[in-house]
C-alpha atoms as a PDB file:
ATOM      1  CA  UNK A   1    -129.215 303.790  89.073  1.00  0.00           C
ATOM      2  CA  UNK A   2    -130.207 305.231  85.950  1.00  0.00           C
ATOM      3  CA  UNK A   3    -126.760 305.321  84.611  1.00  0.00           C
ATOM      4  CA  UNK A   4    -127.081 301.499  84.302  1.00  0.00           C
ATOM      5  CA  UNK A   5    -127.899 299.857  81.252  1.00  0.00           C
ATOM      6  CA  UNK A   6    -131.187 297.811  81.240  1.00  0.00           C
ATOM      7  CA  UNK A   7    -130.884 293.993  82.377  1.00  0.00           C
ATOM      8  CA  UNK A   8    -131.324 292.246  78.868  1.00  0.00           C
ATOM      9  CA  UNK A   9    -128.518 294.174  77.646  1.00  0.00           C
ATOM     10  CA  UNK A  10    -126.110 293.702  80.323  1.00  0.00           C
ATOM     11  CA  UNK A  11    -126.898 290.170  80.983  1.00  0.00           C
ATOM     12  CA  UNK A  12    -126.760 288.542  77.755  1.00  0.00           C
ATOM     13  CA  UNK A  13    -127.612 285.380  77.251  1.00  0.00           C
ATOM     14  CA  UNK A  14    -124.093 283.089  76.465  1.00  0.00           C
ATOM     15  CA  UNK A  15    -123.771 280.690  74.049  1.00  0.00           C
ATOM     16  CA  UNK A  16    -120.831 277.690  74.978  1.00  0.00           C
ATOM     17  CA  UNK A  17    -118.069 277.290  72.965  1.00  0.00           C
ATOM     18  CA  UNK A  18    -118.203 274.398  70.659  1.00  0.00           C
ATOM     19  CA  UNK A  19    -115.529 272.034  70.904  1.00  0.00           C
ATOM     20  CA  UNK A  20    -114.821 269.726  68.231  1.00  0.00           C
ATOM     21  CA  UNK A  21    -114.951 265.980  69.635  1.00  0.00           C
ATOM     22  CA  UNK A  22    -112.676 262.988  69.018  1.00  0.00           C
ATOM     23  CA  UNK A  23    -112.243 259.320  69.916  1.00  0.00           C
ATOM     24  CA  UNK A  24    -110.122 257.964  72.244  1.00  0.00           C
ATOM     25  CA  UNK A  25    -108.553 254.775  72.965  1.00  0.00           C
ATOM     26  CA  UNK A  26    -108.776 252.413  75.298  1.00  0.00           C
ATOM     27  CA  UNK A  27    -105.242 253.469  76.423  1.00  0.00           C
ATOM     28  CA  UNK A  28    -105.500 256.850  75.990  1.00  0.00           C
ATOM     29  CA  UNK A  29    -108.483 256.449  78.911  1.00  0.00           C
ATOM     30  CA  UNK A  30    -106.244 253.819  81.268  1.00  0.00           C
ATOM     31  CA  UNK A  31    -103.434 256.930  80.858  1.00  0.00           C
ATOM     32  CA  UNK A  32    -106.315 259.321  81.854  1.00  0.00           C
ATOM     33  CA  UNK A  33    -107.108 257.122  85.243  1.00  0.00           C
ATOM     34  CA  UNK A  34    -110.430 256.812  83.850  1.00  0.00           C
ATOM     35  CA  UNK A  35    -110.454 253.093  83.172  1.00  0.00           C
ATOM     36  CA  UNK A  36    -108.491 250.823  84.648  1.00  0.00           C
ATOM     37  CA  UNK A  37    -105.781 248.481  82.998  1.00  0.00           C
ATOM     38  CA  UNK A  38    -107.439 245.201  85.118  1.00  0.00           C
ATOM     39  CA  UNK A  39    -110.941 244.220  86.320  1.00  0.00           C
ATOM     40  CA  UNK A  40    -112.298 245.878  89.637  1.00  0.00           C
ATOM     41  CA  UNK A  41    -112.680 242.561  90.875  1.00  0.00           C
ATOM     42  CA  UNK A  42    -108.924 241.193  90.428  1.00  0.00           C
ATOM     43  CA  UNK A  43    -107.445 244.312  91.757  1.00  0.00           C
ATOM     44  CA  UNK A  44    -110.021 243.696  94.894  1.00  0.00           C
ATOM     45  CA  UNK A  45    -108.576 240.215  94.969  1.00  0.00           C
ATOM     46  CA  UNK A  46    -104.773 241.411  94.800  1.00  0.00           C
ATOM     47  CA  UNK A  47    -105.455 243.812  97.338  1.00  0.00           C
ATOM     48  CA  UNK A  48    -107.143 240.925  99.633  1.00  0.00           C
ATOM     49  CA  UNK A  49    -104.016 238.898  99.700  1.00  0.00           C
ATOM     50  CA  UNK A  50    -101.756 241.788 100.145  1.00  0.00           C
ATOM     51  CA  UNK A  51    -103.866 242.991 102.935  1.00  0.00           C
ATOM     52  CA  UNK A  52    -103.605 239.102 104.469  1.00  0.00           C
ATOM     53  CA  UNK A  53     -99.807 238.888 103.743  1.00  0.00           C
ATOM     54  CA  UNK A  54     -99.035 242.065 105.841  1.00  0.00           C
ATOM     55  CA  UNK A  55    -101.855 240.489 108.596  1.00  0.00           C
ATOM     56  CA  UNK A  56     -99.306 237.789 109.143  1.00  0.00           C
ATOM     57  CA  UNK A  57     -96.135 239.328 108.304  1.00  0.00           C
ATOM     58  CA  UNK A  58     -96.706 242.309 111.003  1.00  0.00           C
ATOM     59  CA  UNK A  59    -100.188 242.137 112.581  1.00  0.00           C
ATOM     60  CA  UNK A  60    -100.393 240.876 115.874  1.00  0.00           C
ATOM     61  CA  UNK A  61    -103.193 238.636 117.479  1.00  0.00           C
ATOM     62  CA  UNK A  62    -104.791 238.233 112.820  1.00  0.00           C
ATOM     63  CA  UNK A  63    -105.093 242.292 113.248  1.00  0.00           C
ATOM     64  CA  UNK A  64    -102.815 245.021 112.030  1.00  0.00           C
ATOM     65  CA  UNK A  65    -104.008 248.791 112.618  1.00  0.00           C
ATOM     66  CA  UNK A  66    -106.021 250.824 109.807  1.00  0.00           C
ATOM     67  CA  UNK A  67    -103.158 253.061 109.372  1.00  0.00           C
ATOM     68  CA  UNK A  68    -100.634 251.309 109.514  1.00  0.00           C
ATOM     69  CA  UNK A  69    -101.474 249.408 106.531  1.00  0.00           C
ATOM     70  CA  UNK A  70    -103.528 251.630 104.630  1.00  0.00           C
ATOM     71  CA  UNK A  71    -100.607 254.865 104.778  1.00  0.00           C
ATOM     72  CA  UNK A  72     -98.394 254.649 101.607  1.00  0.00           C
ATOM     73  CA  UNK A  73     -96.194 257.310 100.257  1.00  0.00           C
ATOM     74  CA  UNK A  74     -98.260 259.789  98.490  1.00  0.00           C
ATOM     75  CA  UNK A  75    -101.685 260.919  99.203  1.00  0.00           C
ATOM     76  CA  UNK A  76    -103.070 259.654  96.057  1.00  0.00           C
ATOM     77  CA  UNK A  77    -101.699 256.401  96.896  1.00  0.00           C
ATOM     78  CA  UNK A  78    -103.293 256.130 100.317  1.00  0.00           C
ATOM     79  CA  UNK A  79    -106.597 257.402  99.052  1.00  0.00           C
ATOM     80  CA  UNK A  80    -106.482 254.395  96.496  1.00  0.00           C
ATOM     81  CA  UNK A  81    -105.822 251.460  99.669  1.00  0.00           C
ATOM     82  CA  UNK A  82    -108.822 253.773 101.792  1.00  0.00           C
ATOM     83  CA  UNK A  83    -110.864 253.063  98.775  1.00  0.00           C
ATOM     84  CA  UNK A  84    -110.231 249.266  97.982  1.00  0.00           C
END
């Protein structure tokens, strides 16, 4: 114990690293999945009539299963359908 330094000196304090910021465009945000190329609400509706197109195509009594149409190919795919 008295080999160790005292705590000020070996916890000292950090300063971040500044970063020098930018602007970025609206498409450099829609490549960066952080805005989307279409209003919330119209991909909603798209979804809505897909959802209602595979109801009658392969439901059965106006039902079809959770899974069965909310699976897709990759995870990040059927994370998007759970969400919608």
């Amino acid at each position: 114990w008295k080999s160790l330094l005292p705590l000020n000196e070996r916890w000292k304090e950090l300063f971040p690293e500044e970063i020098e910021t930018g602007l970025a465009t609206r498409e450099d945000l829609i490549r960066q999945r952080i805005m989307r190329d279409e209003a919330f609400s119209e991909e909603l509706e798209k979804f809505w009539h897909k959802l209602k197109g595979e109801v009658e195509e392969k439901g059965e009594n106006g039902k079809i299963r959770y899974w069965n149409f909310i699976g897709a190919e990759t995870y990040e795919k059927t994370v998007h359908k759970a969400f919608m």
